[in-house]
C-alpha atoms as a PDB file:
ATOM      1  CA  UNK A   1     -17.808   0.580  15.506  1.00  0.00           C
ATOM      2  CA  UNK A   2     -19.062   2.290  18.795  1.00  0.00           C
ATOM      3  CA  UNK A   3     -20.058   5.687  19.559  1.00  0.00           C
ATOM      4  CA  UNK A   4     -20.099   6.976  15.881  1.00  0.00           C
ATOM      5  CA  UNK A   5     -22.888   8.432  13.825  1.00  0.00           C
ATOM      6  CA  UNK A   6     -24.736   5.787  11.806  1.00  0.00           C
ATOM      7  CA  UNK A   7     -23.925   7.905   8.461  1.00  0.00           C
ATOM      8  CA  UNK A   8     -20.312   7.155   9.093  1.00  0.00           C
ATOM      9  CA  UNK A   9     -20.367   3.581   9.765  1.00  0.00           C
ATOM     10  CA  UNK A  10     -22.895   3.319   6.765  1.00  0.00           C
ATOM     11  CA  UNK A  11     -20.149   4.836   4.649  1.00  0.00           C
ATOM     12  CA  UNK A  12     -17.462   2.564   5.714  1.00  0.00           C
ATOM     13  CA  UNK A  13     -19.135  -0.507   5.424  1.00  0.00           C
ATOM     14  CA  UNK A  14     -20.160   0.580   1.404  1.00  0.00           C
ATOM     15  CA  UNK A  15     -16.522   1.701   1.156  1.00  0.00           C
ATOM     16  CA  UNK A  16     -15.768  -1.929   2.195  1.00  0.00           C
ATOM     17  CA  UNK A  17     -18.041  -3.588   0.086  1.00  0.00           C
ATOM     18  CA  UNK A  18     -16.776  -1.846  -2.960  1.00  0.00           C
ATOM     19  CA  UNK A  19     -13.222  -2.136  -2.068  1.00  0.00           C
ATOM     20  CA  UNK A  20     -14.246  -6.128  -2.076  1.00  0.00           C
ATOM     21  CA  UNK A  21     -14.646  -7.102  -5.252  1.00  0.00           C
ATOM     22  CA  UNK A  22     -12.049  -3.983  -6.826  1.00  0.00           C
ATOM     23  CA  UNK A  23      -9.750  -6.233  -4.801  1.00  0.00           C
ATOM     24  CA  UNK A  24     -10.686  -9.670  -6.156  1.00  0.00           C
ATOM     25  CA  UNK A  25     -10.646  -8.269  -9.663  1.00  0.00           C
ATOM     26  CA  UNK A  26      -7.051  -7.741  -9.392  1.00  0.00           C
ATOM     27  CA  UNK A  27      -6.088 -10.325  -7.146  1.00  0.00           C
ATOM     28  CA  UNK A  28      -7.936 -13.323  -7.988  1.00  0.00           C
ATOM     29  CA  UNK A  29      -6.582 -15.758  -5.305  1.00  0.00           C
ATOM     30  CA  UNK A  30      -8.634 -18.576  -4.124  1.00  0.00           C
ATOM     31  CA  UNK A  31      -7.030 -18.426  -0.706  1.00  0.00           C
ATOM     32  CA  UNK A  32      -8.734 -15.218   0.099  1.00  0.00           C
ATOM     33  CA  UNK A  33     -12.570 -15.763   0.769  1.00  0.00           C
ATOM     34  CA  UNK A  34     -13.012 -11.843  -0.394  1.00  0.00           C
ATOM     35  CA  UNK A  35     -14.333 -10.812   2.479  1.00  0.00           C
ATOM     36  CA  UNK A  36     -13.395  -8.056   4.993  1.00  0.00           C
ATOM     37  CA  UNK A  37     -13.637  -7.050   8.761  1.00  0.00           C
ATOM     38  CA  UNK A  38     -13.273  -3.589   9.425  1.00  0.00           C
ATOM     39  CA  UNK A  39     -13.466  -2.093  12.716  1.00  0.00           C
ATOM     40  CA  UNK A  40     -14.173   1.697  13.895  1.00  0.00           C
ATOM     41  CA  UNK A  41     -12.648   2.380  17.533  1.00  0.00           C
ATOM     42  CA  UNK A  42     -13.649   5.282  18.799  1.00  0.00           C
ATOM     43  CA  UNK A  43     -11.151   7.858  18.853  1.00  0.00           C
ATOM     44  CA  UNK A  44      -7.447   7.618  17.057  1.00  0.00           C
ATOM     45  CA  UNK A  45      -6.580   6.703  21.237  1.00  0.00           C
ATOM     46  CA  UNK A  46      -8.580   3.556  21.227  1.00  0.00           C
ATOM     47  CA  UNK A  47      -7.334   2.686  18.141  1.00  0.00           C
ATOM     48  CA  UNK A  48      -3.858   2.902  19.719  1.00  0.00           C
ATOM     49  CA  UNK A  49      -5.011   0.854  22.695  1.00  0.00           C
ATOM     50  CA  UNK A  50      -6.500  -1.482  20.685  1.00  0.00           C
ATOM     51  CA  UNK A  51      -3.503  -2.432  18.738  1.00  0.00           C
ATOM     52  CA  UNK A  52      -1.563  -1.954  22.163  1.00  0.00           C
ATOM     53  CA  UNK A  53       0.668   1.121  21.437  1.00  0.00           C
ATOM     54  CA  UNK A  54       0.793   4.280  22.790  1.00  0.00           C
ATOM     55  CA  UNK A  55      -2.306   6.934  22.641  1.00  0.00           C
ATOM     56  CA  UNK A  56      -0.083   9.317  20.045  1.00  0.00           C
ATOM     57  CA  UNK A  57       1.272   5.306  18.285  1.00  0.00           C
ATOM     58  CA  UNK A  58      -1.127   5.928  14.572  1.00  0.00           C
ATOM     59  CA  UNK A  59      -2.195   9.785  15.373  1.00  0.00           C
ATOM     60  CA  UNK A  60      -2.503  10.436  11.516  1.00  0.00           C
ATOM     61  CA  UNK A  61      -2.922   7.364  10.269  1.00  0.00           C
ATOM     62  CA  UNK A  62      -6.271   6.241   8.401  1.00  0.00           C
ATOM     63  CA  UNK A  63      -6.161   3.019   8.658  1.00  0.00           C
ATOM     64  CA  UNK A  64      -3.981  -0.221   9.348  1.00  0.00           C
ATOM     65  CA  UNK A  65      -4.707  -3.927   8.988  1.00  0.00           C
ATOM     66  CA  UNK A  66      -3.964  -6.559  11.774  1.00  0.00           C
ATOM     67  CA  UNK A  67      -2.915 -10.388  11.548  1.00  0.00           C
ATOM     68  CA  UNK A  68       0.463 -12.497  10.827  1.00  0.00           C
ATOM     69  CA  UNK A  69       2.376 -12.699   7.962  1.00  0.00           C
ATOM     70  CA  UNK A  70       1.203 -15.775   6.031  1.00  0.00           C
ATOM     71  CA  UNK A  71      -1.957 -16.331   7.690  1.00  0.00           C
ATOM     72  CA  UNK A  72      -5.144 -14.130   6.802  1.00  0.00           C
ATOM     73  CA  UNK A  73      -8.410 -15.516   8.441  1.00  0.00           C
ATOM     74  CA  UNK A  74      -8.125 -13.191  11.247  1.00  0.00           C
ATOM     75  CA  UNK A  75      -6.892 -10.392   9.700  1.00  0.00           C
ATOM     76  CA  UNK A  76      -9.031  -7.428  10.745  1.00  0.00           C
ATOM     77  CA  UNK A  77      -8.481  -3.449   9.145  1.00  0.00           C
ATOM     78  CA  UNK A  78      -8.767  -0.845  11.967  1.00  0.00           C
ATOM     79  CA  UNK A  79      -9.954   2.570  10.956  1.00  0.00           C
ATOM     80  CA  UNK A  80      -8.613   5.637  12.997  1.00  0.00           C
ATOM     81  CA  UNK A  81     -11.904   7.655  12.403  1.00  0.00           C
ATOM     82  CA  UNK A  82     -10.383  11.122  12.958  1.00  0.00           C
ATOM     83  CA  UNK A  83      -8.016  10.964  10.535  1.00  0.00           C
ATOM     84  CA  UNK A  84     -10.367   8.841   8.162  1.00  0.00           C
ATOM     85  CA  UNK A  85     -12.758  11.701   8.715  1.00  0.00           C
ATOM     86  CA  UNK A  86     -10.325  14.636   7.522  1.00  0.00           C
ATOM     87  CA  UNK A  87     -10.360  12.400   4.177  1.00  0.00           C
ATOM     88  CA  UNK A  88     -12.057  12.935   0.714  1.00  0.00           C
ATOM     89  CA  UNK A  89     -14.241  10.841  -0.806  1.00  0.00           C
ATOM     90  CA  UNK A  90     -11.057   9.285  -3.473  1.00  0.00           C
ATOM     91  CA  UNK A  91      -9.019   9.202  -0.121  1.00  0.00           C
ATOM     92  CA  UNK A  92     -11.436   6.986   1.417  1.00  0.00           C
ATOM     93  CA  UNK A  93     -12.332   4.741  -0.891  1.00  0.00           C
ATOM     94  CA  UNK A  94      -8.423   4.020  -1.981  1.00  0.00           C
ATOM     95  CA  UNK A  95      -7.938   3.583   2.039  1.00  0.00           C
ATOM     96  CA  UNK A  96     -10.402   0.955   2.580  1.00  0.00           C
ATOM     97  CA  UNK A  97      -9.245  -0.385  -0.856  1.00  0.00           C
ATOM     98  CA  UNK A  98      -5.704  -0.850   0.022  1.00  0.00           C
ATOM     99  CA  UNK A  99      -6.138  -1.773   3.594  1.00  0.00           C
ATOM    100  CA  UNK A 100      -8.642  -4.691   1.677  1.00  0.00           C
ATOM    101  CA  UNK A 101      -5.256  -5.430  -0.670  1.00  0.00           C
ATOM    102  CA  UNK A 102      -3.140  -6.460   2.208  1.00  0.00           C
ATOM    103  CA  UNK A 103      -5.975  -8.847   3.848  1.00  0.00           C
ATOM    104  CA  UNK A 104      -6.515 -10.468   0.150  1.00  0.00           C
ATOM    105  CA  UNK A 105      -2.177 -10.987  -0.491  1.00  0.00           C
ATOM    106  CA  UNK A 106      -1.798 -11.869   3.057  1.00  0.00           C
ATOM    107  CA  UNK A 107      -1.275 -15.690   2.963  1.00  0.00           C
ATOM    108  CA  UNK A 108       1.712 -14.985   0.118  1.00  0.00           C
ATOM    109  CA  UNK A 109       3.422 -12.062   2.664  1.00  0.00           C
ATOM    110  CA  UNK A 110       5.661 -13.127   5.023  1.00  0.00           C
ATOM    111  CA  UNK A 111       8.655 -12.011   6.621  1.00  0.00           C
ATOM    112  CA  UNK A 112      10.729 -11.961   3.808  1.00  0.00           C
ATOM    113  CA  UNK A 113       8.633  -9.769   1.992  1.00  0.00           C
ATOM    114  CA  UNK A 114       9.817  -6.057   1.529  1.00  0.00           C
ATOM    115  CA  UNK A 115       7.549  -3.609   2.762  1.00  0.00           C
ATOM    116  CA  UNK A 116       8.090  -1.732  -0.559  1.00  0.00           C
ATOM    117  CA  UNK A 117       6.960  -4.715  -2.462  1.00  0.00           C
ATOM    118  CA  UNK A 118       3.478  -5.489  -0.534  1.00  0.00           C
ATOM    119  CA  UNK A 119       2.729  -1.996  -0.067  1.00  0.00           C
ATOM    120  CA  UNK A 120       3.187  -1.034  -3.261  1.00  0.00           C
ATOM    121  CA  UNK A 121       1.268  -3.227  -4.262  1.00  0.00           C
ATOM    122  CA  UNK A 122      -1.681  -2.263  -2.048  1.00  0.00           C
ATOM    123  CA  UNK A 123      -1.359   0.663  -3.430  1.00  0.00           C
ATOM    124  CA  UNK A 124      -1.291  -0.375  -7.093  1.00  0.00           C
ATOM    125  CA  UNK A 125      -4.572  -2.640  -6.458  1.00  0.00           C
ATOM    126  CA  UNK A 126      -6.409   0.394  -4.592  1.00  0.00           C
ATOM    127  CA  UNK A 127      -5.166   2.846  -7.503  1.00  0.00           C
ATOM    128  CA  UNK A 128      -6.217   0.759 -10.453  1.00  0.00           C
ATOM    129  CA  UNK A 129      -8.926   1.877 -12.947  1.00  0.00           C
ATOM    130  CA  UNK A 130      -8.790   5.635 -11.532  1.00  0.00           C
ATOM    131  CA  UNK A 131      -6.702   6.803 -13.938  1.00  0.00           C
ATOM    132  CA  UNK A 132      -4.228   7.784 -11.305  1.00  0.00           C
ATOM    133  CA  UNK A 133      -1.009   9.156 -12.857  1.00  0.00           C
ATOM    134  CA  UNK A 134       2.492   9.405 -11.337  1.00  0.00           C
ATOM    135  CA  UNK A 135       2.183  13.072 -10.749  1.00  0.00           C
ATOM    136  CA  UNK A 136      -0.753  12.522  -9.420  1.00  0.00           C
ATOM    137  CA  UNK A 137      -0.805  10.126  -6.795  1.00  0.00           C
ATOM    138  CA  UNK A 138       3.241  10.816  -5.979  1.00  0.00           C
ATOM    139  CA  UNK A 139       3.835  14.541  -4.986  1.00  0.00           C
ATOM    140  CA  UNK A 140       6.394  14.398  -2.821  1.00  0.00           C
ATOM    141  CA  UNK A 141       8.791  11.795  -5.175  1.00  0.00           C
ATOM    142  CA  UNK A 142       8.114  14.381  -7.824  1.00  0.00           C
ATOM    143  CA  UNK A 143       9.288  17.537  -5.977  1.00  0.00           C
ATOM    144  CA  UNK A 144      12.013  15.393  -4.568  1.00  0.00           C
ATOM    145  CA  UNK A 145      13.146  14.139  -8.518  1.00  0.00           C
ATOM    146  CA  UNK A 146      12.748  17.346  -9.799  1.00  0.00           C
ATOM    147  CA  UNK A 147      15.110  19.142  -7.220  1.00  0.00           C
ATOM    148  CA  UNK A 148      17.614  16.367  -7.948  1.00  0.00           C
ATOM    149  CA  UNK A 149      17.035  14.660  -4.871  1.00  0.00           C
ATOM    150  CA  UNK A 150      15.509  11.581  -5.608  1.00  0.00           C
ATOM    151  CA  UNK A 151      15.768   8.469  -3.851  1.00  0.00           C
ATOM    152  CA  UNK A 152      19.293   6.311  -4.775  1.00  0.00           C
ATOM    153  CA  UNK A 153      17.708   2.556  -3.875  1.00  0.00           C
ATOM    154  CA  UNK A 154      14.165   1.130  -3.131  1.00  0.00           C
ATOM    155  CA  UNK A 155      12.461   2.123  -0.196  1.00  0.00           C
ATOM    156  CA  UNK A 156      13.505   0.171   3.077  1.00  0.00           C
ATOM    157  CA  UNK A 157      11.201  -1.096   5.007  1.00  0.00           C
ATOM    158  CA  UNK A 158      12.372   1.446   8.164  1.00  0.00           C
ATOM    159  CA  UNK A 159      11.676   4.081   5.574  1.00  0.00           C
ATOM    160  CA  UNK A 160       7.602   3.241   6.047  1.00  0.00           C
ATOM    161  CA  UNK A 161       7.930   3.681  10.261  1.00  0.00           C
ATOM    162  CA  UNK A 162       4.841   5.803  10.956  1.00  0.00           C
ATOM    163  CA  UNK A 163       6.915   8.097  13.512  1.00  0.00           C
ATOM    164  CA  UNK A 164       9.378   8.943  10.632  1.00  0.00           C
ATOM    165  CA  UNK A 165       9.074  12.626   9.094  1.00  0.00           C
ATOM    166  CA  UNK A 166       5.661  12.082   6.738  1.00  0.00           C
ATOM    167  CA  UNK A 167       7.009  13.456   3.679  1.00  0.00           C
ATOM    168  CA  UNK A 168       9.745  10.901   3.997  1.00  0.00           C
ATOM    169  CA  UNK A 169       7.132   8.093   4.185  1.00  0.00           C
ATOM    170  CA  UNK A 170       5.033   9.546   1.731  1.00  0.00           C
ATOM    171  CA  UNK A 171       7.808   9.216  -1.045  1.00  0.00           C
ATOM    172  CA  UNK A 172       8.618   5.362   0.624  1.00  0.00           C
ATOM    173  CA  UNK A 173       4.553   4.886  -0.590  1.00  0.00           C
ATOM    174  CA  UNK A 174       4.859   6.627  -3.870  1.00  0.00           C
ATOM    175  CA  UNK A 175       7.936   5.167  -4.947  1.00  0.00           C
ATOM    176  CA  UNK A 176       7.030   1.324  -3.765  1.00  0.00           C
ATOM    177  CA  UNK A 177       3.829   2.381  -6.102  1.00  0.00           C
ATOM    178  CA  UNK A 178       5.936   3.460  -9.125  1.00  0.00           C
ATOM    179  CA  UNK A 179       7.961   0.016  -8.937  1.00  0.00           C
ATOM    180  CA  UNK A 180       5.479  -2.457  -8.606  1.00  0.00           C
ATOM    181  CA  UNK A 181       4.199   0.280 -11.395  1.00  0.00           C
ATOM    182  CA  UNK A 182       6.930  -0.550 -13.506  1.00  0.00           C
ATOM    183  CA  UNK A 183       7.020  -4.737 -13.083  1.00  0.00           C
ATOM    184  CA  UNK A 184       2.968  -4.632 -14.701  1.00  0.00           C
ATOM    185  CA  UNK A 185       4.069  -2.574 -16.982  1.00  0.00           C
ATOM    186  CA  UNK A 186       7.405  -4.213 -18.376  1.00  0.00           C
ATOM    187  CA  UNK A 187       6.526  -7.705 -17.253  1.00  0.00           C
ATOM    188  CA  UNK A 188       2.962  -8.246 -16.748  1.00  0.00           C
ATOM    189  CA  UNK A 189       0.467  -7.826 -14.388  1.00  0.00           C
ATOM    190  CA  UNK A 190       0.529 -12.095 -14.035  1.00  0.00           C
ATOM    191  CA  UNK A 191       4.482 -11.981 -13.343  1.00  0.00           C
ATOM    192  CA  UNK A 192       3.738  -9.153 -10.526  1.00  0.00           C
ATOM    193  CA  UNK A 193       1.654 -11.700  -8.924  1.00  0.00           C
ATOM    194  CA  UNK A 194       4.218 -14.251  -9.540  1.00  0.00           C
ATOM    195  CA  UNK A 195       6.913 -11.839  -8.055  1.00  0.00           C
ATOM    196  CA  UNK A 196       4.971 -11.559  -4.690  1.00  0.00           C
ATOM    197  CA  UNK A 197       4.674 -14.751  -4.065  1.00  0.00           C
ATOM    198  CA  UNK A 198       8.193 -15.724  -4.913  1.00  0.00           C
ATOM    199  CA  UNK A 199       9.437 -13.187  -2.920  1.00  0.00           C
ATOM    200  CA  UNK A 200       7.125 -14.410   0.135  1.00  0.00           C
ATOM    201  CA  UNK A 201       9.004 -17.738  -0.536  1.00  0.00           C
ATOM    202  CA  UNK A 202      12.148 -17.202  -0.941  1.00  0.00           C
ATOM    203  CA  UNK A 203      12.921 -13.167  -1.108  1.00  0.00           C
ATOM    204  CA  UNK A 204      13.075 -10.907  -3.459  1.00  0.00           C
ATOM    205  CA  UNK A 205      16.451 -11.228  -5.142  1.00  0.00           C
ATOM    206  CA  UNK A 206      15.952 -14.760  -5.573  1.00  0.00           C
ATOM    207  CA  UNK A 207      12.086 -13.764  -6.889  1.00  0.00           C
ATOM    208  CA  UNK A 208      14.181 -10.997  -9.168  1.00  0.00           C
ATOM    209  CA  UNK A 209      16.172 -14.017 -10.936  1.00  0.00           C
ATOM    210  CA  UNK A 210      13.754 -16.422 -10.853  1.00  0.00           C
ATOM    211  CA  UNK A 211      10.782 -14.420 -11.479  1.00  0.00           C
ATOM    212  CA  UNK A 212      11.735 -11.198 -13.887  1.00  0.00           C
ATOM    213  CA  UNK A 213      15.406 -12.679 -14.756  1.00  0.00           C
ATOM    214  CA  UNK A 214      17.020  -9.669 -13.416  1.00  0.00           C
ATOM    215  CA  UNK A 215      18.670  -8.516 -10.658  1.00  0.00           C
ATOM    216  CA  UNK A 216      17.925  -6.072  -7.512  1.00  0.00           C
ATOM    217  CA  UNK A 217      20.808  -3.665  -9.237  1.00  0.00           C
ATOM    218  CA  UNK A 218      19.412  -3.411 -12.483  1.00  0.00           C
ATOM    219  CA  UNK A 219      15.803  -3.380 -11.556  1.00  0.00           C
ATOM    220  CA  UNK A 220      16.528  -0.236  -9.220  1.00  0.00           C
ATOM    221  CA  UNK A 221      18.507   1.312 -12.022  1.00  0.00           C
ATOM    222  CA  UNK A 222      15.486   0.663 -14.390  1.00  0.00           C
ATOM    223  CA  UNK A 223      13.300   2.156 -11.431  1.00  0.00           C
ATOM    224  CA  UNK A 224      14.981   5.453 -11.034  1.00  0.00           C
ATOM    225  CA  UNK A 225      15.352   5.703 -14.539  1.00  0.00           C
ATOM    226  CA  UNK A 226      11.604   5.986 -14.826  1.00  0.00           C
ATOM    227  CA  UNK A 227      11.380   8.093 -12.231  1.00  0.00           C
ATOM    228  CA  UNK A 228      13.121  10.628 -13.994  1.00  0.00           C
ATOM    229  CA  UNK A 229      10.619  10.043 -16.980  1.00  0.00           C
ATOM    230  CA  UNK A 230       8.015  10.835 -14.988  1.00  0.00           C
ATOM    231  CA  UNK A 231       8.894  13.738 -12.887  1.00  0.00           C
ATOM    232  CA  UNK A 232      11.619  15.330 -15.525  1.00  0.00           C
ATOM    233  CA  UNK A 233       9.306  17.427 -17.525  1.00  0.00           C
ATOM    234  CA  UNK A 234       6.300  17.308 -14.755  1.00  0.00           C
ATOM    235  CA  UNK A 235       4.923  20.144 -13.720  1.00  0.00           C
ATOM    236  CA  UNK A 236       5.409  21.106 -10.034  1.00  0.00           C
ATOM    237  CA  UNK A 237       2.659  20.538  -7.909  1.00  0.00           C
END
């Protein structure tokens, strides 16, 4: 990082070194050498250049991590430090945490990966041992279950476009969460990691036969069936 105050950079690199091992814990995968670049542009517009987009491209966004599908030694995570400086101390760490998830599962992603699959699982990795519940860490789903709105299939992978409306992409995030959620929970946290990588090989409806011997149709059934668990008799937030 250039240009920043040594406090900050200080507190991104410990944020990086705890996300580190958090992430190896729950993703012990020899092809990942558990180890993380993170780089600080200076200004959400550098960030933008950097990545070559637009100067308004991630306005917003904390973070985002660089490098192909499939491969992984180059992967870098870019911080937008404006927007990782509006954050609290929880949202920092699970940033840096789930930006770290994607570098570690990054040789089993490729293109035939759904977006709700790998970044729910970022999430789940950055989330786990907090304590995090449902209506907790998904607001937005919540309100949305609650006023009988809630979503009718899993999140596509336009649904996660950062210039889409952010309450939109917030319940893409929460509700990618609350499925790879559900696969620990009624398969195993070993078939989850199975599941991604089958998935990465072959997609996931194959990975949802093969895998959890199900289907896409009656896993999303199962899915919005817990959502209405979990939001049913929440309290509004």
């Amino acid at each position: 990082g250039t240009g920043h105050p040594r406090a900050l950079l200080g507190e991104v690199a410990a944020a990086a070194d705890r996300a580190v091992p958090a992430v190896a814990a729950a993703w012990p995968d020899g092809a990942w050498r558990g180890r993380v670049v993170v780089l600080v542009p200076g200004s959400s517009g550098a960030m933008a250049a950097l990545l070559g987009e637009g100067p308004a491209a991630y306005r917003g966004v904390a973070a985002v991590t660089t490098g192909r599908t499939g491969g992984g030694a180059a992967d870098r995570v870019v911080l937008n430090p404006e927007a990782y400086r509006e954050l609290g101390d929880f949202g920092r760490t699970f940033v840096l945490a789930h930006e770290t998830a994607h570098v570690a599962t990054r040789t089993a992603t490729t293109a035939a990966t759904p977006l709700w699959l790998s970044e729910g699982l970022a999430d789940r990795i950055a989330y786990r041992g907090t304590g995090r519940t449902a209506a907790e860490g998904a607001p937005e789903l919540g309100r949305a279950v609650r006023a009988g709105d809630g979503p009718a299939a899993l999140p596509a992978d336009a649904d996660f476009s950062f210039g889409a409306d952010p309450a939109a992409v917030a319940r893409a995030y929460e509700g990618a969460w609350l499925a790879c959620e559900l696969i620990a929970d009624r398969w195993g946290e070993e078939r989850l990691a199975d599941f991604y990588r089958a998935a990465g090989r072959s997609g996931a409806r194959r990975a949802f036969r093969d895998v959890l011997a199900t289907t896409p149709e009656e896993f999303t059934r199962a899915w919005r069936d817990r959502l209405r668990q979990e939001f049913s008799s929440a309290p509004s937030r």
